[in-house]
Every structure is written in structure tokens, then in C-alpha cells.
PDB file of N, CA and C in Angstrom:
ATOM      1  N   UNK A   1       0.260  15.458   6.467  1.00  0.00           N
ATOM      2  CA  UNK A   1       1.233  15.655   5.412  1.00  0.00           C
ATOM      3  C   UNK A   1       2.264  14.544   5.487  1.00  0.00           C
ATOM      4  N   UNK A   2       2.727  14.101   4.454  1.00  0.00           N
ATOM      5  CA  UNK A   2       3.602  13.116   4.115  1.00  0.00           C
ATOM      6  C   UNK A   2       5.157  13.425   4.194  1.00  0.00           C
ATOM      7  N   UNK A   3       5.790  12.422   4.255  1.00  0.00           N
ATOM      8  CA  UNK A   3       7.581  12.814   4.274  1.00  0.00           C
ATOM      9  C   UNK A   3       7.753  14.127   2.894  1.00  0.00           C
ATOM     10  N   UNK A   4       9.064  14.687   3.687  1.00  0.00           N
ATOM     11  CA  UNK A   4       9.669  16.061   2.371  1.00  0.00           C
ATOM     12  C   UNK A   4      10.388  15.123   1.924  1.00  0.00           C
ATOM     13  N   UNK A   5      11.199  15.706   0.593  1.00  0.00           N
ATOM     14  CA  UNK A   5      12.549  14.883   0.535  1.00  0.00           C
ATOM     15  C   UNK A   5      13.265  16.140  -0.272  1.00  0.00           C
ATOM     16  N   UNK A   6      14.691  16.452   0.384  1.00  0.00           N
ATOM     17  CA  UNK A   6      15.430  17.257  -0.052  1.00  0.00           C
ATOM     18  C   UNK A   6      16.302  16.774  -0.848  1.00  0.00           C
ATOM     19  N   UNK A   7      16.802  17.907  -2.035  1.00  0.00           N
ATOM     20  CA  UNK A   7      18.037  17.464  -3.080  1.00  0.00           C
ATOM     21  C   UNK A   7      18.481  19.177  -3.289  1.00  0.00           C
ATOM     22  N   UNK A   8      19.966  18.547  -3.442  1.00  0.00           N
ATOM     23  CA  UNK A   8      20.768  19.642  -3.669  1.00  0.00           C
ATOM     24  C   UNK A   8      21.966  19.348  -4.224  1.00  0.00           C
ATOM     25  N   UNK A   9      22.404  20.751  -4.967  1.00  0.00           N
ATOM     26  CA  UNK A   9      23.350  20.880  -6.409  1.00  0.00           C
ATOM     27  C   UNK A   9      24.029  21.787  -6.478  1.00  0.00           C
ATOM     28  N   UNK A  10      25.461  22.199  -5.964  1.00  0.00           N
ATOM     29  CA  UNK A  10      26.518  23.153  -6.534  1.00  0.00           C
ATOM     30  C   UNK A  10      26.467  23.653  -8.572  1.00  0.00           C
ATOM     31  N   UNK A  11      26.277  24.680  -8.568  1.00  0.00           N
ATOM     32  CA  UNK A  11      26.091  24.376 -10.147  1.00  0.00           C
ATOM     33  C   UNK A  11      26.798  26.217 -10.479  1.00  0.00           C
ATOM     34  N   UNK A  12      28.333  25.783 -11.118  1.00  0.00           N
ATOM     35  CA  UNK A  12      28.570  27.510 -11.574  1.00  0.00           C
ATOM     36  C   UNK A  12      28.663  28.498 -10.642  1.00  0.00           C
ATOM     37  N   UNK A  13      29.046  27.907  -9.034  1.00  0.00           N
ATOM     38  CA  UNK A  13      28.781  28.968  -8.011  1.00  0.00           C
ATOM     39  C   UNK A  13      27.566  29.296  -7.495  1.00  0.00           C
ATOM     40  N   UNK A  14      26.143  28.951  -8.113  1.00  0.00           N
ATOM     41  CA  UNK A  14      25.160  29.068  -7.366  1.00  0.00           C
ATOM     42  C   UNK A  14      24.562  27.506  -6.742  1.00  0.00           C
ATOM     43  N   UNK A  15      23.831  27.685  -5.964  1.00  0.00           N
ATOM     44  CA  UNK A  15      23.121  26.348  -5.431  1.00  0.00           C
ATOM     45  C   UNK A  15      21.642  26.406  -5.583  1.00  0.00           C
ATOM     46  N   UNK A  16      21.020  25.150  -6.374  1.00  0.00           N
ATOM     47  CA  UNK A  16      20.085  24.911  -6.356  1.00  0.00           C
ATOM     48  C   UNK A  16      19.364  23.336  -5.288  1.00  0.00           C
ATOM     49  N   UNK A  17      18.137  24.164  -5.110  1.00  0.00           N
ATOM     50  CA  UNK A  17      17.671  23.037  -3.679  1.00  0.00           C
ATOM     51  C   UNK A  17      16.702  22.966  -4.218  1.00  0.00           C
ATOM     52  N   UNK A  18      15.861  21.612  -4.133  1.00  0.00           N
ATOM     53  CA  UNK A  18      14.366  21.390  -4.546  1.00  0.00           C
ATOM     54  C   UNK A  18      14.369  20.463  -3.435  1.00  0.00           C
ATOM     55  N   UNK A  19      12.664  20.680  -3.208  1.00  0.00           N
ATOM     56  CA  UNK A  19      11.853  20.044  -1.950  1.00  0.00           C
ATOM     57  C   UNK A  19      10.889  20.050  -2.260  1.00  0.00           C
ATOM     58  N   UNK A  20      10.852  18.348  -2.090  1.00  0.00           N
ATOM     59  CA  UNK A  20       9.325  17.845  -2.435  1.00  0.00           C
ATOM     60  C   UNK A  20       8.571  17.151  -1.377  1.00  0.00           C
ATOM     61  N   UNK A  21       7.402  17.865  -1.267  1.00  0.00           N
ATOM     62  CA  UNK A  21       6.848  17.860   0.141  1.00  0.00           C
ATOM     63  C   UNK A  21       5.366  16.565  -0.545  1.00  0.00           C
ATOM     64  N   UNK A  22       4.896  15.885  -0.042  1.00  0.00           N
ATOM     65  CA  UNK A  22       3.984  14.773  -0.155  1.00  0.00           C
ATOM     66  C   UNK A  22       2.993  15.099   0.943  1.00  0.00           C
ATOM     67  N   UNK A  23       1.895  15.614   0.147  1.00  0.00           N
ATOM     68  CA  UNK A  23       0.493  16.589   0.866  1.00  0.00           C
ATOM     69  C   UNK A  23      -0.212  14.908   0.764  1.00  0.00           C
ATOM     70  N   UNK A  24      -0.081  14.215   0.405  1.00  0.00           N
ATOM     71  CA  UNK A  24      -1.443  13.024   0.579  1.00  0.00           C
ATOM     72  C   UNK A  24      -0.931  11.823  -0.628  1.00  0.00           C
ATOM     73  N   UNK A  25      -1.309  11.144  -0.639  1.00  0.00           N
ATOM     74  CA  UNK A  25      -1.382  10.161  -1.652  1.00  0.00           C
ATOM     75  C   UNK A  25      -1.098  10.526  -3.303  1.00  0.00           C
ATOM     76  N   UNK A  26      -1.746  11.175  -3.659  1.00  0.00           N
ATOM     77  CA  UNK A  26      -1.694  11.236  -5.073  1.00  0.00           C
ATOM     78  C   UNK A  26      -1.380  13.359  -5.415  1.00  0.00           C
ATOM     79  N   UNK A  27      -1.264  13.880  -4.457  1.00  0.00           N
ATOM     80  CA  UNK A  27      -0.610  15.440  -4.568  1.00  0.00           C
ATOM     81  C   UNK A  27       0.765  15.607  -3.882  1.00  0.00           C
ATOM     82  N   UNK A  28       1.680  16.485  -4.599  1.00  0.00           N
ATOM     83  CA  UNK A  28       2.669  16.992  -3.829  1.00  0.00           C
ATOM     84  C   UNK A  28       2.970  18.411  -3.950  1.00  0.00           C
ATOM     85  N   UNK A  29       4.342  19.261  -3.001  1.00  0.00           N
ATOM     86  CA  UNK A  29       4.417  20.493  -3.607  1.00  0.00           C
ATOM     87  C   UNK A  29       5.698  20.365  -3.839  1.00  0.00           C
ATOM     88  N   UNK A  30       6.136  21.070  -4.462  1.00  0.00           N
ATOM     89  CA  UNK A  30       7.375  20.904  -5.364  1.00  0.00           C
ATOM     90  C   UNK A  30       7.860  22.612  -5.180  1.00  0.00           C
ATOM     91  N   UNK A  31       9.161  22.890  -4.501  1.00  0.00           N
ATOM     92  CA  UNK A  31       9.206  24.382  -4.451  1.00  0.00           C
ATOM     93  C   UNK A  31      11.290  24.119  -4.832  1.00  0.00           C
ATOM     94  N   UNK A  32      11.433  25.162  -5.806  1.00  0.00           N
ATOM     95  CA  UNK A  32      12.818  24.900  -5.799  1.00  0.00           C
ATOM     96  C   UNK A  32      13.361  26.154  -5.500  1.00  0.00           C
ATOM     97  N   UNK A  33      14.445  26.116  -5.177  1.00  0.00           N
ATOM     98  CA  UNK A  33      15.133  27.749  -4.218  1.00  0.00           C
ATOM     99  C   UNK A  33      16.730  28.165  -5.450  1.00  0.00           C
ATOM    100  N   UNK A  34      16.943  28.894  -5.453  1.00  0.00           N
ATOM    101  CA  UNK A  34      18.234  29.149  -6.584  1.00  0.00           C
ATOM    102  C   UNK A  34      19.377  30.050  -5.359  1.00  0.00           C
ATOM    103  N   UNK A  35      20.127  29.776  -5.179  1.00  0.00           N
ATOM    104  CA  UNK A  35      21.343  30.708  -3.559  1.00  0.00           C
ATOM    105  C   UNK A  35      19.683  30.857  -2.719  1.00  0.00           C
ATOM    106  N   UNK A  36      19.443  29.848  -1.857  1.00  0.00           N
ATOM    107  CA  UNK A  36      18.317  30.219  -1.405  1.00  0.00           C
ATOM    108  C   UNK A  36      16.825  30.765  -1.422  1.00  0.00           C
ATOM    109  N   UNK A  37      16.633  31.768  -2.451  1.00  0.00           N
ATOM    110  CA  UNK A  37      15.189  32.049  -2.900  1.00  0.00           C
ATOM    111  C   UNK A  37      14.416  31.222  -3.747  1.00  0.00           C
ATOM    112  N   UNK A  38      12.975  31.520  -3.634  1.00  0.00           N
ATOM    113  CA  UNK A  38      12.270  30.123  -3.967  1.00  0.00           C
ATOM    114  C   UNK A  38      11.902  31.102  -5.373  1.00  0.00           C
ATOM    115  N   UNK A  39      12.236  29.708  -6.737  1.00  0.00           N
ATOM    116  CA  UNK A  39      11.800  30.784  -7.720  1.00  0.00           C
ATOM    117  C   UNK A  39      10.854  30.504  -8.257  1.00  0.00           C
ATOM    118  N   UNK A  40      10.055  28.880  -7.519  1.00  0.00           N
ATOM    119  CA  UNK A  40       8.906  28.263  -8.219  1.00  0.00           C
ATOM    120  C   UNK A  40       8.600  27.482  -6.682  1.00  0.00           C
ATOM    121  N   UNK A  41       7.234  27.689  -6.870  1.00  0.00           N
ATOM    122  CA  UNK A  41       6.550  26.746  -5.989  1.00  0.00           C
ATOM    123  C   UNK A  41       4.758  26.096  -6.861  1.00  0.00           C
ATOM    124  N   UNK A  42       5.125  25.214  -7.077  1.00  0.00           N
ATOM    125  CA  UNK A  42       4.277  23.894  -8.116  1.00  0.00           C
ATOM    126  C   UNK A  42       3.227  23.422  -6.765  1.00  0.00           C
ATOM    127  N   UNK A  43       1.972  22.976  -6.945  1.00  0.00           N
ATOM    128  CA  UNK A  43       1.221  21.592  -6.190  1.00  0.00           C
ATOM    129  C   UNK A  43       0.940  21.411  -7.302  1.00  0.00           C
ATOM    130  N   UNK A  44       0.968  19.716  -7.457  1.00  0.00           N
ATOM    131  CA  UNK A  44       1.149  18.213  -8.340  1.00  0.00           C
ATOM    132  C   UNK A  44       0.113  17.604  -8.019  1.00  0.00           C
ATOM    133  N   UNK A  45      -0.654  17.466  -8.905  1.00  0.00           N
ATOM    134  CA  UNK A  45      -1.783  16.458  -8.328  1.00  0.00           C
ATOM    135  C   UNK A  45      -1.109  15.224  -9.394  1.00  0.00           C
ATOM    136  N   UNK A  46      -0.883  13.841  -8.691  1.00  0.00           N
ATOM    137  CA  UNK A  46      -0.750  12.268  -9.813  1.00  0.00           C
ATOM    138  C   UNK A  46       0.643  12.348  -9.723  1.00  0.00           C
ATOM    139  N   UNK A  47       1.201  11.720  -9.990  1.00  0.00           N
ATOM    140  CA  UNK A  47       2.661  10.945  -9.920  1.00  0.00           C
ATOM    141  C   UNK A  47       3.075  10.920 -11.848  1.00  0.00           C
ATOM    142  N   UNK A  48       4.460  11.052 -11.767  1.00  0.00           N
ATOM    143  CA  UNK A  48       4.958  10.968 -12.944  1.00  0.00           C
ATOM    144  C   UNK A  48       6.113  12.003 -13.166  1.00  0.00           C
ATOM    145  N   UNK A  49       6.479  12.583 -13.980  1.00  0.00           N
ATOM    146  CA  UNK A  49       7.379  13.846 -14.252  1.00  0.00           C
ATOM    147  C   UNK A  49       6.658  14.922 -14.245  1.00  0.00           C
ATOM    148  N   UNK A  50       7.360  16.018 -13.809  1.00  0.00           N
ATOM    149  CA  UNK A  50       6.905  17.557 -13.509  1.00  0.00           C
ATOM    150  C   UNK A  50       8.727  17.954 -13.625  1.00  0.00           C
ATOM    151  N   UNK A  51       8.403  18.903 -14.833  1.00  0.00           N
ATOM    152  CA  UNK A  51       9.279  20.298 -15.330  1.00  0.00           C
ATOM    153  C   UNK A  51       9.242  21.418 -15.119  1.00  0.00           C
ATOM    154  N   UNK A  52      10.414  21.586 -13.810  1.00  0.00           N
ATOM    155  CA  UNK A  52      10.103  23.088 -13.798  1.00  0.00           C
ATOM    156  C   UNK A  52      11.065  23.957 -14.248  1.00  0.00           C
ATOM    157  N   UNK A  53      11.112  24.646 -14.524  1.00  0.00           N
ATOM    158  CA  UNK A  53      11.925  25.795 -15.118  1.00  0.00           C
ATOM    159  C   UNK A  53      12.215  26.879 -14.087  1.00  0.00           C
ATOM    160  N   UNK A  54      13.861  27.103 -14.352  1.00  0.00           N
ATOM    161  CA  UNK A  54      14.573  28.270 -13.589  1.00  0.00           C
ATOM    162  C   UNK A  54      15.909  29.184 -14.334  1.00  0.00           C
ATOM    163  N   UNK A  55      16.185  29.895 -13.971  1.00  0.00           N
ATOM    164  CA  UNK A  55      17.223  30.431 -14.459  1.00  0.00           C
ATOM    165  C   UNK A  55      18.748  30.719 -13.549  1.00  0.00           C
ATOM    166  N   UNK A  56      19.741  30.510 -13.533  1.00  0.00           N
ATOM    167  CA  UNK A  56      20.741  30.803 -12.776  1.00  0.00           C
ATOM    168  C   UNK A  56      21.404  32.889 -12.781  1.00  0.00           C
ATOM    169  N   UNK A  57      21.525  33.114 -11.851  1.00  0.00           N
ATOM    170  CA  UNK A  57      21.941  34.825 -11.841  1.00  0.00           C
ATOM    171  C   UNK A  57      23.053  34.455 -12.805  1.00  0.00           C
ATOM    172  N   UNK A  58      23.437  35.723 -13.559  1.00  0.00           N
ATOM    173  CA  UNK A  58      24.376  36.305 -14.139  1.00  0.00           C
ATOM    174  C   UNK A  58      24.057  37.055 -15.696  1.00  0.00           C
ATOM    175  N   UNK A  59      25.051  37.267 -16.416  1.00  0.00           N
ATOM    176  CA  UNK A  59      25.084  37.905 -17.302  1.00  0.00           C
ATOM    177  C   UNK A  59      25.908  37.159 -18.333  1.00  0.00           C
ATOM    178  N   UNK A  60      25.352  36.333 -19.406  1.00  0.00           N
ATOM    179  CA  UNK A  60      23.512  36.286 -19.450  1.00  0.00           C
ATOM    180  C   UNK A  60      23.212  35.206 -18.447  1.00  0.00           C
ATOM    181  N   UNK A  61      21.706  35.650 -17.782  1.00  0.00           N
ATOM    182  CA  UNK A  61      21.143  33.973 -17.049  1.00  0.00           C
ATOM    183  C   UNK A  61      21.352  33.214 -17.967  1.00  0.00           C
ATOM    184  N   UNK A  62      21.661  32.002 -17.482  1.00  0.00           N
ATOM    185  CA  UNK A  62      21.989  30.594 -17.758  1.00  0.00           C
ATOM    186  C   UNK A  62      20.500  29.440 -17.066  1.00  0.00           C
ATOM    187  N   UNK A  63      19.946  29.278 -18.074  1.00  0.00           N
ATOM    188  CA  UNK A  63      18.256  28.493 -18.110  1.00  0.00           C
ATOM    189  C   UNK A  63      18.926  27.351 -17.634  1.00  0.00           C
ATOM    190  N   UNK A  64      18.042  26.908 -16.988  1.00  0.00           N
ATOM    191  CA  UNK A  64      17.823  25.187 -16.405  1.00  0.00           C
ATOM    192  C   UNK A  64      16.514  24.667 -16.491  1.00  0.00           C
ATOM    193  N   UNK A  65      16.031  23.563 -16.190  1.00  0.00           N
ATOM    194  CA  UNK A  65      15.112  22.362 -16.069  1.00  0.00           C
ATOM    195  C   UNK A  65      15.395  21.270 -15.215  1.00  0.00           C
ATOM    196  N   UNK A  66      14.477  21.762 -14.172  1.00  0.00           N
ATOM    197  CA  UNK A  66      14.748  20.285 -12.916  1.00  0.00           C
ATOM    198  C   UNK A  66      13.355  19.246 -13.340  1.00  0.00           C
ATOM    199  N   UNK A  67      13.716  18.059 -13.558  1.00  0.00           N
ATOM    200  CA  UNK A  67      12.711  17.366 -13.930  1.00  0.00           C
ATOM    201  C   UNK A  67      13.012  16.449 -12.306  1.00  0.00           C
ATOM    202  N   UNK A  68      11.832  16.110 -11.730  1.00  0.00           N
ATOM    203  CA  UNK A  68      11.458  15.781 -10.381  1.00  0.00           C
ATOM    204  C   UNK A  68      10.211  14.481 -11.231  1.00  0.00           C
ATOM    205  N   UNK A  69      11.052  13.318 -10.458  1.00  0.00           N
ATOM    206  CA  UNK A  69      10.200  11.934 -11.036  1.00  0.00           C
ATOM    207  C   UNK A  69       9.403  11.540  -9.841  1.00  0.00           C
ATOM    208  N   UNK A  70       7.985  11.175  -9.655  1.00  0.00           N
ATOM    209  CA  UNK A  70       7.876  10.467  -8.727  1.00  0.00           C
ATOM    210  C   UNK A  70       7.112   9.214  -9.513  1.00  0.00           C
ATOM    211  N   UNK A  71       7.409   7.669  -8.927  1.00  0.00           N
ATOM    212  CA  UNK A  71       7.035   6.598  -9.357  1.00  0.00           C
ATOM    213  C   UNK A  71       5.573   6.967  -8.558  1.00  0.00           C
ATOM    214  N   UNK A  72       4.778   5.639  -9.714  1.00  0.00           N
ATOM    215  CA  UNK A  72       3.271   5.639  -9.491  1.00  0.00           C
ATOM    216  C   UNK A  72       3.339   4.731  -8.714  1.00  0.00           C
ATOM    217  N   UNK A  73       4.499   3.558  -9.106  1.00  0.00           N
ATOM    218  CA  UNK A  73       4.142   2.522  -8.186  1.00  0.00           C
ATOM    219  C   UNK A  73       5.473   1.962  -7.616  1.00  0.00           C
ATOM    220  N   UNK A  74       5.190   1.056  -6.780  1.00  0.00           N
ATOM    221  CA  UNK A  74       6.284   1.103  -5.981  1.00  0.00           C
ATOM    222  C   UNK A  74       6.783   2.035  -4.941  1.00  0.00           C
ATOM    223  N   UNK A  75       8.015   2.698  -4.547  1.00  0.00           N
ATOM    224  CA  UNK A  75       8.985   3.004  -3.889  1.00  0.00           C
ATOM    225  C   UNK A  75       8.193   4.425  -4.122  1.00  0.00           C
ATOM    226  N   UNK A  76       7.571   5.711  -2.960  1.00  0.00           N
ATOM    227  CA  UNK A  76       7.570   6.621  -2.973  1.00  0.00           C
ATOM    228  C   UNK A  76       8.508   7.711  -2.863  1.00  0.00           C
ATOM    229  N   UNK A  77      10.052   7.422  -3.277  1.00  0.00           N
ATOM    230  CA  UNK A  77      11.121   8.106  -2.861  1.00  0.00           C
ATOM    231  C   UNK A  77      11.214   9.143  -4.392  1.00  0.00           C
ATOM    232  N   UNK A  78      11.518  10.240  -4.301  1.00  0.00           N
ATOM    233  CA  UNK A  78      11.361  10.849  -5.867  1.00  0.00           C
ATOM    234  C   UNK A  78      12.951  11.004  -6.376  1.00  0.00           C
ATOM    235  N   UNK A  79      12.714  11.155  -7.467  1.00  0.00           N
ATOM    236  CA  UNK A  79      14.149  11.405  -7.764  1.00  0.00           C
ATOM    237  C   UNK A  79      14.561  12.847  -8.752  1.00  0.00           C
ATOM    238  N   UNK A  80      15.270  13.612  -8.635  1.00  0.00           N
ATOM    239  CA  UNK A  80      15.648  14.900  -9.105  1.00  0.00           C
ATOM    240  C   UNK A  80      16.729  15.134 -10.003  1.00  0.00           C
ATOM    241  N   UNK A  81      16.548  15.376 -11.873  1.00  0.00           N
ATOM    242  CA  UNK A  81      17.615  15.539 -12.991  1.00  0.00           C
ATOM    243  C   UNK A  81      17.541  16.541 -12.941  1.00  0.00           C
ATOM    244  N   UNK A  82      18.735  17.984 -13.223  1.00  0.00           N
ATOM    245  CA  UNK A  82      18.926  18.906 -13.449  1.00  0.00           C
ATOM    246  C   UNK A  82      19.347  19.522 -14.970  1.00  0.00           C
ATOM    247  N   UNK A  83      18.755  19.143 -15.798  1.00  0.00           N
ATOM    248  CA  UNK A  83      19.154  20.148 -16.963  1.00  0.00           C
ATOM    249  C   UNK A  83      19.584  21.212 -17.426  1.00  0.00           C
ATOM    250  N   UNK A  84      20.644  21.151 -18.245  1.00  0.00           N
ATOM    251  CA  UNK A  84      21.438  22.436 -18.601  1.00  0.00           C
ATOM    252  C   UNK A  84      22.394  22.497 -19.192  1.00  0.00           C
ATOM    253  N   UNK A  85      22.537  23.085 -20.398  1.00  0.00           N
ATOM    254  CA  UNK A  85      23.367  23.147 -21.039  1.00  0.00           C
ATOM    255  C   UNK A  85      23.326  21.709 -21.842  1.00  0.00           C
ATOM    256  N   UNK A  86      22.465  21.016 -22.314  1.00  0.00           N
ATOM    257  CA  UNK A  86      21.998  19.940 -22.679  1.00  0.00           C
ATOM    258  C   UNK A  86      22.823  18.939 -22.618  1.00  0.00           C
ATOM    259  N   UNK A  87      22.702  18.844 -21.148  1.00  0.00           N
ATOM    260  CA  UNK A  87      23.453  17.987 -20.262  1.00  0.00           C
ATOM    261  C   UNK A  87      22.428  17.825 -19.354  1.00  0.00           C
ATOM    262  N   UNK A  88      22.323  16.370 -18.728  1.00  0.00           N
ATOM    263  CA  UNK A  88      21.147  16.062 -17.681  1.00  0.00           C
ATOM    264  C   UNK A  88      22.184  15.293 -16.412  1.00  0.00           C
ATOM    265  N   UNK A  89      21.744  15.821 -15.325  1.00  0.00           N
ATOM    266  CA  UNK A  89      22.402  15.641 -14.061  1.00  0.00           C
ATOM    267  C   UNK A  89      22.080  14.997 -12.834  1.00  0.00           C
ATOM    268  N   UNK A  90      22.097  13.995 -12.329  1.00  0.00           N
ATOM    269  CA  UNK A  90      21.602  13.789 -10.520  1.00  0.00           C
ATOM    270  C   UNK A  90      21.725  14.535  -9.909  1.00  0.00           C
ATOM    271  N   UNK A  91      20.185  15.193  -9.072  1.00  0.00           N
ATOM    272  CA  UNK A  91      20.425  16.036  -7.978  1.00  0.00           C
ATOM    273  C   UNK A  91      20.326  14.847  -6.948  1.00  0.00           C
ATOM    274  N   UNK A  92      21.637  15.059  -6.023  1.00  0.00           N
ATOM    275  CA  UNK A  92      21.731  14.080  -5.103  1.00  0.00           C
ATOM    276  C   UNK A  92      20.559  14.752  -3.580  1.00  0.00           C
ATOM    277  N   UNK A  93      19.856  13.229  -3.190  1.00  0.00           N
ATOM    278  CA  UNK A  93      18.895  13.583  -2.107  1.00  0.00           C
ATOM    279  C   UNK A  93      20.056  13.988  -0.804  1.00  0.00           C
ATOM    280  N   UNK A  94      19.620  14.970  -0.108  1.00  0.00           N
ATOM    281  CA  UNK A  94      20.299  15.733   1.220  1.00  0.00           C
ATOM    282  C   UNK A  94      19.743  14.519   2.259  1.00  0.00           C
ATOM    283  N   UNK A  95      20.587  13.989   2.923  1.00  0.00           N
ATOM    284  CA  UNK A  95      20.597  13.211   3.823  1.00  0.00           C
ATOM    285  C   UNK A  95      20.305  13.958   5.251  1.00  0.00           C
ATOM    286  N   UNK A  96      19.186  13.515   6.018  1.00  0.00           N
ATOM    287  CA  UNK A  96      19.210  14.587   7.428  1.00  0.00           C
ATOM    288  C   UNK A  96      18.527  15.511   7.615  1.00  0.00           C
ATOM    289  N   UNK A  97      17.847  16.138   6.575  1.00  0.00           N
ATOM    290  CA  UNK A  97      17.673  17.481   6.787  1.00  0.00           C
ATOM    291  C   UNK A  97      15.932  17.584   7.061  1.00  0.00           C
TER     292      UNK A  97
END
């Protein structure tokens, strides 16, 4: 198995974490957590954008879209936008973890 790479986001009082784990060359898994629970767990076969969809707790949930980029070529480092409220965001990568 290949390097993870963590990202994480204060958003409205809850925290969202996505981790993208690199199973081989051309697959990954993609699992994102909302205050900790995982509310999607994806395997990716090919490189490019993958949309996943979540919702934040409350009344009413508040929908999101983490779009998770990985380049085909070049630099295997991925990068993580958070959508919402049609507004698009950097999830900054967690250093360390």
C-alpha cells in the first residue's frame, strides 16, 4: 500500500477529515469522517476527480461536496475542495499524522 494523505476542515462547528489512502498505482480509497464518523468510504480505480457527497448534523443538514483531485501525471500528492453553500474551499493537508 502506498502513502495516506490526510486533510482537514473546521466547518460550522463540525469537522470534516478525508483520507486518501493509495492501494497501488492507478486505485485509491477515499473515506471521509464528519465529528469523526466515516460517512463514505469510495475505492477509485484511475486518477482524476471523485465527488463525494456528505451532509453536516443539524436542523436542517447542511449538504456538502468534497471533490478530492488526484493528478495523472506528475506529483502524486492529491488535493481536497470542500463545497458548500456554493462556495468552494481548500481542505488544508494535516501535516504528521
Amino acid at each position: 500500500m502506498g502513502p495516506s494523505h490526510h486533510f482537514h476542515i473546521d466547518q460550522r462547528g463540525h469537522s470534516i477529515t478525508v483520507t486518501v489512502r493509495n492501494e497501488g498505482s492507478r486505485t485509491s480509497e477515499i473515506e471521509v469522517l464528519v465529528d469523526g464518523k466515516e460517512i463514505s468510504l469510495q475505492h477509485v480505480r484511475g486518477r482524476g476527480t471523485t465527488v463525494v457527497g456528505g451532509e453536516l448534523p443539524g436542523e436542517p443538514p447542511r449538504p456538502f461536496r468534497v471533490l478530492v483531485h488526484q493528478p495523472r501525471l506528475g506529483s502524486s500528492v492529491p488535493r481536497c475542495t470542500l463545497e458548500m453553500d456554493d462556495t468552494q474551499q481548500p481542505i488544508p493537508e494535516r501535516a504528521g499524522v
